[in-house]
PDB file of N, CA and C in Angstrom:
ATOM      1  N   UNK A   1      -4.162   0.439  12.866  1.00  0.00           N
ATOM      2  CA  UNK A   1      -5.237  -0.514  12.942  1.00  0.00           C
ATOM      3  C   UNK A   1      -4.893  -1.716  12.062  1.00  0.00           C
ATOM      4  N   UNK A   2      -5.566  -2.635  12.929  1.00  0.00           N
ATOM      5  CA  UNK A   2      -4.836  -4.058  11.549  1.00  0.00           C
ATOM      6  C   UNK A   2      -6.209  -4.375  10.854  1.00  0.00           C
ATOM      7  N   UNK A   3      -5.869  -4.370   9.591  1.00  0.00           N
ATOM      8  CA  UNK A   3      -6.949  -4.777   8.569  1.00  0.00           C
ATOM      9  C   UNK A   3      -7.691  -5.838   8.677  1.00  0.00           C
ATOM     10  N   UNK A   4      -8.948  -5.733   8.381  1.00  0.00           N
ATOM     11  CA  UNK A   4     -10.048  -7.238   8.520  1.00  0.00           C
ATOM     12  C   UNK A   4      -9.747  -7.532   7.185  1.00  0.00           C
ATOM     13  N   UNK A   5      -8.739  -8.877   7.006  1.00  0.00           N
ATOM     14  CA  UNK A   5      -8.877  -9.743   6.002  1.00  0.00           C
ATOM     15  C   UNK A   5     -10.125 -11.012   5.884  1.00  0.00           C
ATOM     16  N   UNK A   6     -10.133 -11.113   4.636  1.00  0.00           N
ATOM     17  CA  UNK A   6     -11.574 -12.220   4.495  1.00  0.00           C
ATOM     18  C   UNK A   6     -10.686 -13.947   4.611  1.00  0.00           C
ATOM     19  N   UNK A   7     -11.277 -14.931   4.656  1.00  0.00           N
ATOM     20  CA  UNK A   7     -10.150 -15.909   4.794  1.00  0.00           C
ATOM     21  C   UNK A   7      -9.545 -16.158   3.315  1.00  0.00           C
ATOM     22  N   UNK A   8      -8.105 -16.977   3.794  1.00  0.00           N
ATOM     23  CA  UNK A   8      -7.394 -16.923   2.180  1.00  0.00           C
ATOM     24  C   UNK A   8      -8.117 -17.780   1.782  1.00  0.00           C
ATOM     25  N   UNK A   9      -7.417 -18.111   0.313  1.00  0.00           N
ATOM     26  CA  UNK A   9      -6.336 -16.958  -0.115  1.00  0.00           C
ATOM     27  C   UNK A   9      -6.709 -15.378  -0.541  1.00  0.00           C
ATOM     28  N   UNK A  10      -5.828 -14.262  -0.413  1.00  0.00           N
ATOM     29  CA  UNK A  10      -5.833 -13.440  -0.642  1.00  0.00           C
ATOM     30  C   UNK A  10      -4.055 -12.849  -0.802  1.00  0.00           C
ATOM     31  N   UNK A  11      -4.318 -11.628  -1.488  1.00  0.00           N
ATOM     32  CA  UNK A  11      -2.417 -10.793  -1.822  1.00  0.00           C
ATOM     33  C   UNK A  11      -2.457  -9.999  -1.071  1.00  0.00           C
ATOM     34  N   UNK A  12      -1.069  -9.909  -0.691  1.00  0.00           N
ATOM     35  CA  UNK A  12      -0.604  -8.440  -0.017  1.00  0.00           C
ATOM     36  C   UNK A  12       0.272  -8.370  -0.873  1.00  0.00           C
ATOM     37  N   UNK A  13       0.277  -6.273  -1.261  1.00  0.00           N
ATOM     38  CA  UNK A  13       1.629  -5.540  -1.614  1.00  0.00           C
ATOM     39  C   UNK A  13       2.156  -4.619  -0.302  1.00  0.00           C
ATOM     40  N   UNK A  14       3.023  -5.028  -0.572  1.00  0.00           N
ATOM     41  CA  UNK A  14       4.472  -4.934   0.680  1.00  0.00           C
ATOM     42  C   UNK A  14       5.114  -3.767   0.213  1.00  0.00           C
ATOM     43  N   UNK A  15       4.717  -2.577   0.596  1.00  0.00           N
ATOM     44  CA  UNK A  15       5.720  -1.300  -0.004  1.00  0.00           C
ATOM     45  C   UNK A  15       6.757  -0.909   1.060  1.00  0.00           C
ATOM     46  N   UNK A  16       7.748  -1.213   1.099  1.00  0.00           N
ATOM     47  CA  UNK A  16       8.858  -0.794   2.178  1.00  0.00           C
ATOM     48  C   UNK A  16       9.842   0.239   1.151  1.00  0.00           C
ATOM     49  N   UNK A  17       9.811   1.793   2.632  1.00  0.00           N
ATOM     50  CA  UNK A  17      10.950   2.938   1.932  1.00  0.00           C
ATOM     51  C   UNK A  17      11.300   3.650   2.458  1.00  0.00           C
ATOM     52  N   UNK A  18      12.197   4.173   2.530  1.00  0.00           N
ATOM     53  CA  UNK A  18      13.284   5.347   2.806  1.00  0.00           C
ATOM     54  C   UNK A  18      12.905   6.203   2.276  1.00  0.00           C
ATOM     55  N   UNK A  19      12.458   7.472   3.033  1.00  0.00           N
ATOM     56  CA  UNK A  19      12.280   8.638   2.640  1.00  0.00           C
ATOM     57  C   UNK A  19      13.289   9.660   2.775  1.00  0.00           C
ATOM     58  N   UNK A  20      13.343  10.934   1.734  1.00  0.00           N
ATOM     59  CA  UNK A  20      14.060  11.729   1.494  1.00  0.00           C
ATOM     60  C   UNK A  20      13.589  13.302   2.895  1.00  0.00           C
ATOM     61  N   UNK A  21      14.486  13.893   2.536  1.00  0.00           N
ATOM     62  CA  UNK A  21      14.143  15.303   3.735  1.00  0.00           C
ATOM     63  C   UNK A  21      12.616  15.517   2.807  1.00  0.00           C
ATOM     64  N   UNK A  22      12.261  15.606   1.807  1.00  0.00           N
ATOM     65  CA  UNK A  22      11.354  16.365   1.305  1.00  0.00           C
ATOM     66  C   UNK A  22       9.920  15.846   1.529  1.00  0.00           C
ATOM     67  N   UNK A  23       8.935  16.725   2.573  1.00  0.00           N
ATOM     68  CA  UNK A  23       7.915  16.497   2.848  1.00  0.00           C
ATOM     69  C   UNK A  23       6.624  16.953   2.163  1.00  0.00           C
ATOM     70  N   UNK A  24       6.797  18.025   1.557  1.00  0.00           N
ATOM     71  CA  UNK A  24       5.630  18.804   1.138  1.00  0.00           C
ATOM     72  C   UNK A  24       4.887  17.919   0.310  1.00  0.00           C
ATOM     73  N   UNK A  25       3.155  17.678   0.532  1.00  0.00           N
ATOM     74  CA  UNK A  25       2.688  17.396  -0.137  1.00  0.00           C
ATOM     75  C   UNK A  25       2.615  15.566  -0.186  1.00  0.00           C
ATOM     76  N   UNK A  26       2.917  15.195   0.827  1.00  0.00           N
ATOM     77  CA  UNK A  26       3.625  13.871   1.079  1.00  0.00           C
ATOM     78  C   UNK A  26       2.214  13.260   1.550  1.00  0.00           C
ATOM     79  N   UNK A  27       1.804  13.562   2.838  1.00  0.00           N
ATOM     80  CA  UNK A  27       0.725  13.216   3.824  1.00  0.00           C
ATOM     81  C   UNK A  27      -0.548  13.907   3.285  1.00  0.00           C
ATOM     82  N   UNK A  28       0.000  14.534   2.422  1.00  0.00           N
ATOM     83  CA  UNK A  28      -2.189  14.573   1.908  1.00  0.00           C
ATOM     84  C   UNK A  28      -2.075  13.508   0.592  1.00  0.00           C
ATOM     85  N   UNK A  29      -1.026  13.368  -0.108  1.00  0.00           N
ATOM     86  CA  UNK A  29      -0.513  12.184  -0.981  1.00  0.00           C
ATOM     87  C   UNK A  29      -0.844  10.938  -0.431  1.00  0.00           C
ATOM     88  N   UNK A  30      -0.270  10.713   0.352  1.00  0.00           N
ATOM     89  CA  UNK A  30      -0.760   9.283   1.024  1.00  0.00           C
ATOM     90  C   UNK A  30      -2.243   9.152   1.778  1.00  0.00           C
ATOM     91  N   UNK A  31      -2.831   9.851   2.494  1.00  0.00           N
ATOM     92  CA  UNK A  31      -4.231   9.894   2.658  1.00  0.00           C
ATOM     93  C   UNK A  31      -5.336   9.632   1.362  1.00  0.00           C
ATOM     94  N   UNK A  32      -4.720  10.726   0.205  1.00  0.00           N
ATOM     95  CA  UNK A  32      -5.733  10.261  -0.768  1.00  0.00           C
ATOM     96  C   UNK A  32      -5.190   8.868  -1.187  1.00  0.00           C
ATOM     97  N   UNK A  33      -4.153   8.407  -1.631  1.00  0.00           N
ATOM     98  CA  UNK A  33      -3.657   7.090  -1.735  1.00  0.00           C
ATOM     99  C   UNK A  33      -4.718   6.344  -1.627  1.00  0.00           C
ATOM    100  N   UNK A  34      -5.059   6.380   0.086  1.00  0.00           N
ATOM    101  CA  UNK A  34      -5.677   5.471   0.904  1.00  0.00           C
ATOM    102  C   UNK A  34      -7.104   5.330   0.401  1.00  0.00           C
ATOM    103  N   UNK A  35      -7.951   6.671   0.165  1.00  0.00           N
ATOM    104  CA  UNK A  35      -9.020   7.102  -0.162  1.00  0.00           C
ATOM    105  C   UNK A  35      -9.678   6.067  -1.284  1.00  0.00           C
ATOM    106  N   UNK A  36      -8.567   6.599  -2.353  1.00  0.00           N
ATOM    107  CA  UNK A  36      -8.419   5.934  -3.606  1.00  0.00           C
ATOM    108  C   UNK A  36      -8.379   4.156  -3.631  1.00  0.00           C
ATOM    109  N   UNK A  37      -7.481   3.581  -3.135  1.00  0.00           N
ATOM    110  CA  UNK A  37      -7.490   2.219  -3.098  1.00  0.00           C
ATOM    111  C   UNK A  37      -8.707   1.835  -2.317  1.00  0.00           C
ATOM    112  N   UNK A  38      -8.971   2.346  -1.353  1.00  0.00           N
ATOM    113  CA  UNK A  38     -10.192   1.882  -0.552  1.00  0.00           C
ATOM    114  C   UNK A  38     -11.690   1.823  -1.776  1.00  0.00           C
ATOM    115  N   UNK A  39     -11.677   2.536  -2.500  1.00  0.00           N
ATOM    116  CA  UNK A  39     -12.386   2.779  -3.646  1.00  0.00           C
ATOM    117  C   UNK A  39     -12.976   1.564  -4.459  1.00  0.00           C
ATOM    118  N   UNK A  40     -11.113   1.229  -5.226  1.00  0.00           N
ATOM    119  CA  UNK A  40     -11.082   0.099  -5.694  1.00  0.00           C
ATOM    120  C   UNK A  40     -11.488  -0.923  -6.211  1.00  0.00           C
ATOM    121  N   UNK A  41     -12.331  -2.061  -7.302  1.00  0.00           N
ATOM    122  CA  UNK A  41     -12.468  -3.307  -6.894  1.00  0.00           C
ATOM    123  C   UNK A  41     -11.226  -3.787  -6.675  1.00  0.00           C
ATOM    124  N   UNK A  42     -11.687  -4.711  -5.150  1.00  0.00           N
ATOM    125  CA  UNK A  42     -10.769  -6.241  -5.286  1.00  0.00           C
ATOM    126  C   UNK A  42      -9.639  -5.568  -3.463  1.00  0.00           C
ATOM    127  N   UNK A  43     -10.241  -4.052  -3.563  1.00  0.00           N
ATOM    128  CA  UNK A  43      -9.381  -3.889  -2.084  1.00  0.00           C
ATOM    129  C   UNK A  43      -9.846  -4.333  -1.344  1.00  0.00           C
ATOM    130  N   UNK A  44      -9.019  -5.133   0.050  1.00  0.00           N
ATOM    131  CA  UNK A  44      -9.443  -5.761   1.099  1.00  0.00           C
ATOM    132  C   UNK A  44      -9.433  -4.580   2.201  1.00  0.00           C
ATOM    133  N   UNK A  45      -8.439  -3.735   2.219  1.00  0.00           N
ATOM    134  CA  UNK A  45      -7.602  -3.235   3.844  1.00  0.00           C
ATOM    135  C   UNK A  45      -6.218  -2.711   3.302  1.00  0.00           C
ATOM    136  N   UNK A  46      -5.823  -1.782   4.484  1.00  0.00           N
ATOM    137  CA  UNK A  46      -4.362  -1.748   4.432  1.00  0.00           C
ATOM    138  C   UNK A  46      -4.051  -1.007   6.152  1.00  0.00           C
ATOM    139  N   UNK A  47      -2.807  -1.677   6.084  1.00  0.00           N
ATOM    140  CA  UNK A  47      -1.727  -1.399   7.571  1.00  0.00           C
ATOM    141  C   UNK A  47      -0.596  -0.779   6.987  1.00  0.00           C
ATOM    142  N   UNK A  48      -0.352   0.421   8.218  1.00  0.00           N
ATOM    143  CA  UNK A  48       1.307   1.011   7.555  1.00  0.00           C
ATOM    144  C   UNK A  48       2.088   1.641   8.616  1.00  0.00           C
ATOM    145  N   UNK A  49       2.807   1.853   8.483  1.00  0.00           N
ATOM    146  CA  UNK A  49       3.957   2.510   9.880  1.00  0.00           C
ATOM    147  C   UNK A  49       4.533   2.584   9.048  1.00  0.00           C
ATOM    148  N   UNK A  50       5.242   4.316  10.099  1.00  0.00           N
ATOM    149  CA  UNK A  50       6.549   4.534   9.558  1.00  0.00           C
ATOM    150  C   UNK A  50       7.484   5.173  10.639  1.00  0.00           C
ATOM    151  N   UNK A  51       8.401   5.076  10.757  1.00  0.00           N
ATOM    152  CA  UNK A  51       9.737   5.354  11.518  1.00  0.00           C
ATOM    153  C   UNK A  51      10.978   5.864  10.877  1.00  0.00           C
ATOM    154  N   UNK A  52      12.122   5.246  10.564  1.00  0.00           N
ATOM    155  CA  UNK A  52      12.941   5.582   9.895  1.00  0.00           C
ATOM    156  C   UNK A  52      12.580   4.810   8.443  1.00  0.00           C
ATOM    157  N   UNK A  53      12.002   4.168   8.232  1.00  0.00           N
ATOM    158  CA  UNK A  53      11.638   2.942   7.466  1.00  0.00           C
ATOM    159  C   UNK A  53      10.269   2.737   7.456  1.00  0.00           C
ATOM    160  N   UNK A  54       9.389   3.117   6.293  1.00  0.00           N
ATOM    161  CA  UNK A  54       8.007   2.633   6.431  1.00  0.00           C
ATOM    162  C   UNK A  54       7.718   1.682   5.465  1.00  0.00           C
ATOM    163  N   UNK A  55       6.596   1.323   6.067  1.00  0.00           N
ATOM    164  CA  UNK A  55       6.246  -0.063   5.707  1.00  0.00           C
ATOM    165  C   UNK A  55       4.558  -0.064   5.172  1.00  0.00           C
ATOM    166  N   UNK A  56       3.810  -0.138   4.243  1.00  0.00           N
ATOM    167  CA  UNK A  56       2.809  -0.112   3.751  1.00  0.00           C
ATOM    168  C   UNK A  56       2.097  -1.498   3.322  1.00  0.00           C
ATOM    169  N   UNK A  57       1.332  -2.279   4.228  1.00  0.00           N
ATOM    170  CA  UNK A  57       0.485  -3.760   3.526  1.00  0.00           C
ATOM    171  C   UNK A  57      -0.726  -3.176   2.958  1.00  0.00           C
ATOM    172  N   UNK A  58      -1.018  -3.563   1.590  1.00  0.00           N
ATOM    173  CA  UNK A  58      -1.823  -3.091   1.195  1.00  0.00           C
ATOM    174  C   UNK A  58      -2.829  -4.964   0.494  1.00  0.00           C
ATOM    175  N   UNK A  59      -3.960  -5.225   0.831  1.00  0.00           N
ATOM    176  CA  UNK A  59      -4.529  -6.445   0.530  1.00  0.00           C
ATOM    177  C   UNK A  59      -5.375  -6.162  -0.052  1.00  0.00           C
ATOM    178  N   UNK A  60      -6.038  -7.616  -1.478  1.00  0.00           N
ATOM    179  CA  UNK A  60      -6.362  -7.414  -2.370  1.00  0.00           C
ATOM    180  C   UNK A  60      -6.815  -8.316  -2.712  1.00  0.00           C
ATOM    181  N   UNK A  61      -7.529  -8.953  -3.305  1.00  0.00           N
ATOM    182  CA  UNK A  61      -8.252  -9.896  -3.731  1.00  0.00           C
ATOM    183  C   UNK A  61      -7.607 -10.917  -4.706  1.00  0.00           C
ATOM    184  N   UNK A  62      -7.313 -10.007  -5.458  1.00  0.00           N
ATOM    185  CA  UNK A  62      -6.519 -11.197  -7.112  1.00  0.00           C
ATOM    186  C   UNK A  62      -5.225 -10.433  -7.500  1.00  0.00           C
ATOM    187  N   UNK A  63      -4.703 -10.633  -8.481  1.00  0.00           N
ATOM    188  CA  UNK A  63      -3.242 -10.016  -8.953  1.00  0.00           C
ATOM    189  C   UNK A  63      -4.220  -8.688  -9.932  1.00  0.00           C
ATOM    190  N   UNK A  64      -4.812  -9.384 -10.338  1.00  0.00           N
ATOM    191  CA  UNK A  64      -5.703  -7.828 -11.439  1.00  0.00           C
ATOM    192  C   UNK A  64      -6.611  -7.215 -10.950  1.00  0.00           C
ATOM    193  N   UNK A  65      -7.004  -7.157  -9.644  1.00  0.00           N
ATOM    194  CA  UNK A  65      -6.931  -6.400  -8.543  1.00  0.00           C
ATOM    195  C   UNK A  65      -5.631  -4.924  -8.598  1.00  0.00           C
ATOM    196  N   UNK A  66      -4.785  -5.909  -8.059  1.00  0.00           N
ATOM    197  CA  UNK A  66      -3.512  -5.109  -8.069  1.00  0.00           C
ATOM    198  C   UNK A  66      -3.219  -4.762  -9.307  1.00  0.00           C
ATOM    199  N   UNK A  67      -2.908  -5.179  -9.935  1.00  0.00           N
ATOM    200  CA  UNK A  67      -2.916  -4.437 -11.881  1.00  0.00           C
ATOM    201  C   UNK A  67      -3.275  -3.544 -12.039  1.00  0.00           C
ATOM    202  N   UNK A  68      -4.640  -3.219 -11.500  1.00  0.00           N
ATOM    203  CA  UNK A  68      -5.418  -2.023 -11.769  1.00  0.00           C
ATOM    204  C   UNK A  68      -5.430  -1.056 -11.297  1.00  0.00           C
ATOM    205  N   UNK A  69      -5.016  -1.576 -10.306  1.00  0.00           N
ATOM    206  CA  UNK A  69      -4.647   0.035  -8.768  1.00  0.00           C
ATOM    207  C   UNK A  69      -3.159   0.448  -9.467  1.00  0.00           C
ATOM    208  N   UNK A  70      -1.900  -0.031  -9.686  1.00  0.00           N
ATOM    209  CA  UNK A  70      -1.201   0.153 -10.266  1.00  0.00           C
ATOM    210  C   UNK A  70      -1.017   1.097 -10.944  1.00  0.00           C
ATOM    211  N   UNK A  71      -1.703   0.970 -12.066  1.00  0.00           N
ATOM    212  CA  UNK A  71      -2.282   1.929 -13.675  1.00  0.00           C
ATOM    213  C   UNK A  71      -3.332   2.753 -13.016  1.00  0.00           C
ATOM    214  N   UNK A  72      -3.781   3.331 -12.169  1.00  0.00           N
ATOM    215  CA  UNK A  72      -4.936   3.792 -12.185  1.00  0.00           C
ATOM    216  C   UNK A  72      -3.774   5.468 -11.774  1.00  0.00           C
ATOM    217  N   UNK A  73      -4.919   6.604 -12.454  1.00  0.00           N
ATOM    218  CA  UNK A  73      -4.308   7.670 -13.296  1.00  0.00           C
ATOM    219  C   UNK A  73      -3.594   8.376 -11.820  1.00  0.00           C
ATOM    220  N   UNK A  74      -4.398   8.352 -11.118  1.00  0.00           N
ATOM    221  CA  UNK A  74      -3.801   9.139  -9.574  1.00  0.00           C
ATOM    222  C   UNK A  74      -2.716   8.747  -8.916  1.00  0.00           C
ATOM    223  N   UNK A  75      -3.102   7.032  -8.487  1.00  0.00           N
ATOM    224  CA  UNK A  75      -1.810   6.720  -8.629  1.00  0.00           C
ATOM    225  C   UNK A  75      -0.373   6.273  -9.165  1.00  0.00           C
ATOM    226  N   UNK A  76      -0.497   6.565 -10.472  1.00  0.00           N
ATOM    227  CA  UNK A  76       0.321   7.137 -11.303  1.00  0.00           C
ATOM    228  C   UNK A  76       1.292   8.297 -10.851  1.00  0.00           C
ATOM    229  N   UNK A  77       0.438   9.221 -10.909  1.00  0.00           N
ATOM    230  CA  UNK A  77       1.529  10.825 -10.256  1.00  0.00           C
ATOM    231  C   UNK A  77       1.714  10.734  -9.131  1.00  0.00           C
ATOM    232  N   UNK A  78       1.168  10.071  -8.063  1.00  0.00           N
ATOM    233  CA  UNK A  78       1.543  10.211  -6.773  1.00  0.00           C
ATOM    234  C   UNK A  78       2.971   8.375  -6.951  1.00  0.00           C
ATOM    235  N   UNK A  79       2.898   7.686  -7.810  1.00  0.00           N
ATOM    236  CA  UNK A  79       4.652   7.049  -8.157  1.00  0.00           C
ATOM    237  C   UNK A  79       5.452   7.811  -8.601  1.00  0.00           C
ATOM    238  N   UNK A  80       5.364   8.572  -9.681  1.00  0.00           N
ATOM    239  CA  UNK A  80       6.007   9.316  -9.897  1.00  0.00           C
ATOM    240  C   UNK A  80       6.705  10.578  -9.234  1.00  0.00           C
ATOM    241  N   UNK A  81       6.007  10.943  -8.184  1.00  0.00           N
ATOM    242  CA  UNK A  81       6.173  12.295  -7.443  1.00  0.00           C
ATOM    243  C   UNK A  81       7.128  11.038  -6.173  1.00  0.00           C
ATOM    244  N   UNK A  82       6.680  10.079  -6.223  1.00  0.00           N
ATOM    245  CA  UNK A  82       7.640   9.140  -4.745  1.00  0.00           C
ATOM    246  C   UNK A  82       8.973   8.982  -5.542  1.00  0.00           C
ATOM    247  N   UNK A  83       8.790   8.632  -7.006  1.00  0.00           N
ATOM    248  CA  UNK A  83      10.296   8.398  -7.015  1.00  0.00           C
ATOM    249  C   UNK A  83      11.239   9.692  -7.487  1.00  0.00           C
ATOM    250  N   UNK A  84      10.564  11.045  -7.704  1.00  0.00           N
ATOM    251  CA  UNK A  84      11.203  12.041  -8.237  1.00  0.00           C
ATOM    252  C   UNK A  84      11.518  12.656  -6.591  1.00  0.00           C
ATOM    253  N   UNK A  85      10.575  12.590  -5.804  1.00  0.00           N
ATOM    254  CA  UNK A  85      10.674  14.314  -4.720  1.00  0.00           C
ATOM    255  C   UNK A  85      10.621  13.148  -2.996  1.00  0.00           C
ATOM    256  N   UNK A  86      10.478  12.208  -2.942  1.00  0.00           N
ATOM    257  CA  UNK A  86       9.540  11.458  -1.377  1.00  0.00           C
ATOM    258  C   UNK A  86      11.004  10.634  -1.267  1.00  0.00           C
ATOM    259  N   UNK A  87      11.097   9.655  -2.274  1.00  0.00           N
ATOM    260  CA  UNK A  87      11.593   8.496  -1.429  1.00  0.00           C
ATOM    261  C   UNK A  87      12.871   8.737  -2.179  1.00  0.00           C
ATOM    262  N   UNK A  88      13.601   7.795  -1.563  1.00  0.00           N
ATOM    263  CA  UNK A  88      15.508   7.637  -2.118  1.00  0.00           C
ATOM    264  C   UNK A  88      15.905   6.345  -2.270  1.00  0.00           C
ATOM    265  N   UNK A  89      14.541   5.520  -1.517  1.00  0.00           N
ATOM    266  CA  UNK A  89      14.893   3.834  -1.537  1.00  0.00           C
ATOM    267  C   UNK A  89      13.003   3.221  -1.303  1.00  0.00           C
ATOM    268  N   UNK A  90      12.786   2.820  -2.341  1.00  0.00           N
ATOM    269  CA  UNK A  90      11.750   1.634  -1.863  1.00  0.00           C
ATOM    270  C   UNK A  90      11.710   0.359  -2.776  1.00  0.00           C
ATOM    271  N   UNK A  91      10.846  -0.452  -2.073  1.00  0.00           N
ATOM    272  CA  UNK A  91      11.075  -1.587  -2.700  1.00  0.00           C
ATOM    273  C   UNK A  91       9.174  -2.597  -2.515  1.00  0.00           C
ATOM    274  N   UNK A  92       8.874  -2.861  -3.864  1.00  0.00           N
ATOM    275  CA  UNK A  92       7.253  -3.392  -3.725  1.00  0.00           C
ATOM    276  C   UNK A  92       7.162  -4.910  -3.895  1.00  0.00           C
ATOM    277  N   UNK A  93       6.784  -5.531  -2.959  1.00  0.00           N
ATOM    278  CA  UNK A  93       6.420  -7.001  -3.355  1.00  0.00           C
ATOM    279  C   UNK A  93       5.182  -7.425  -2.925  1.00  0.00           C
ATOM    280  N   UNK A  94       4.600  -8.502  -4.087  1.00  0.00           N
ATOM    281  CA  UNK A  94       3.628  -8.916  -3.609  1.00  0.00           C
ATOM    282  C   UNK A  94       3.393 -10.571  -3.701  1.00  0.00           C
ATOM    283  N   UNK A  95       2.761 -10.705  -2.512  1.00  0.00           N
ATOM    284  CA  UNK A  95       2.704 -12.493  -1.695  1.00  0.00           C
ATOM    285  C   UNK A  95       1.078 -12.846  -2.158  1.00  0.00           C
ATOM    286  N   UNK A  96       0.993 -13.790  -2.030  1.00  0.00           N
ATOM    287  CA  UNK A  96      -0.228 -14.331  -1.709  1.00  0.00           C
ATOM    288  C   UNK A  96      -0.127 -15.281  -0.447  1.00  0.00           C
ATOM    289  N   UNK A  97      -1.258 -14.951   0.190  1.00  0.00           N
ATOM    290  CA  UNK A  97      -1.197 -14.955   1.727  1.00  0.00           C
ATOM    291  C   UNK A  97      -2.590 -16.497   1.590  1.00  0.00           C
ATOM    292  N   UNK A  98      -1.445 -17.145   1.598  1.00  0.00           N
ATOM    293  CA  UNK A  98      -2.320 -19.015   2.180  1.00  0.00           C
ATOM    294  C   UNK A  98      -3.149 -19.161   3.288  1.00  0.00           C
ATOM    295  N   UNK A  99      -2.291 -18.660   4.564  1.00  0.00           N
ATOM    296  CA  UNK A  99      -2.953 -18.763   6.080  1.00  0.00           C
ATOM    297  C   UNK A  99      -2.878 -17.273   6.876  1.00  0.00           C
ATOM    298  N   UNK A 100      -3.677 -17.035   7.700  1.00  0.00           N
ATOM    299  CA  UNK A 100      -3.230 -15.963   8.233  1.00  0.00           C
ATOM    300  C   UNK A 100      -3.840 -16.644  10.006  1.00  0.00           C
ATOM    301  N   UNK A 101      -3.280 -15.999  10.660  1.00  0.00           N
ATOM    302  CA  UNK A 101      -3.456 -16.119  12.201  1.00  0.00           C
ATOM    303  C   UNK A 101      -3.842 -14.899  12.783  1.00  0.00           C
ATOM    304  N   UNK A 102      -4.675 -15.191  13.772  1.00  0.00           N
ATOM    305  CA  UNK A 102      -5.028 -13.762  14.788  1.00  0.00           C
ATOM    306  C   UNK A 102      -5.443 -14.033  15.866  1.00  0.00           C
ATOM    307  N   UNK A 103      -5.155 -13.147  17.048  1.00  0.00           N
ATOM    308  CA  UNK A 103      -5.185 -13.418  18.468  1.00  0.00           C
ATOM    309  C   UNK A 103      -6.246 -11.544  18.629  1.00  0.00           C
ATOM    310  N   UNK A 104      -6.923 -11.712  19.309  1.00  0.00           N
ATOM    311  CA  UNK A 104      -7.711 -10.189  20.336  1.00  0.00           C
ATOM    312  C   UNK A 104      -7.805 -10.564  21.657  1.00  0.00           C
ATOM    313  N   UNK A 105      -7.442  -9.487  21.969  1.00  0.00           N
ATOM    314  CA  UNK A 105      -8.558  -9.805  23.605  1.00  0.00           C
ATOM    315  C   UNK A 105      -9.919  -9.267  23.934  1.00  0.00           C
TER     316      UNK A 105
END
């Protein structure tokens, strides 16, 4: 589903990664993830796919917005458990998003 952003400006964090064989505990990890940020102040939405390569937009209101989700205690162990047991390659950036475009039918 693509996220209802409010008009900009607003941030996206861009989590792109390579995952390892090791699944256990992965997909109820990322569901609460979701749970959790949705929680949040300052969360907008998030979009994600994955294939060989997943891709996570996660949108946000301000940078201390994002600061806070960051540090926040849960997701804490669920970084830690991605870079010890999940992933083998990721990489996080975050934009601030000037314009955005959209088409529906």
């Amino acid at each position: 589903m693509i996220a209802n952003t409010p008009e900009p400006p607003y941030y996206a964090v861009i989590f792109s990664s390579l995952r390892t064989e090791e699944i256990e505990g992965y997909a109820e990890m990322a569901d609460l993830m979701v749970q959790l940020a949705s929680k949040q102040e300052g969360f907008i939405g998030v979009e994600s796919a994955r294939n060989e390569l997943g891709i996570t937009v996660s949108y946000w209101k301000d940078l201390e917005s994002i600061k806070k989700w960051k540090q926040q205690s849960d997701h804490l162990i669920a970084q830690n458990k991605g870079r010890t047991e999940w992933y083998k390659h990721y990489k996080t950036r975050i934009a601030k998003v000037e314009r955005d475009y959209e088409f529906k039918k």
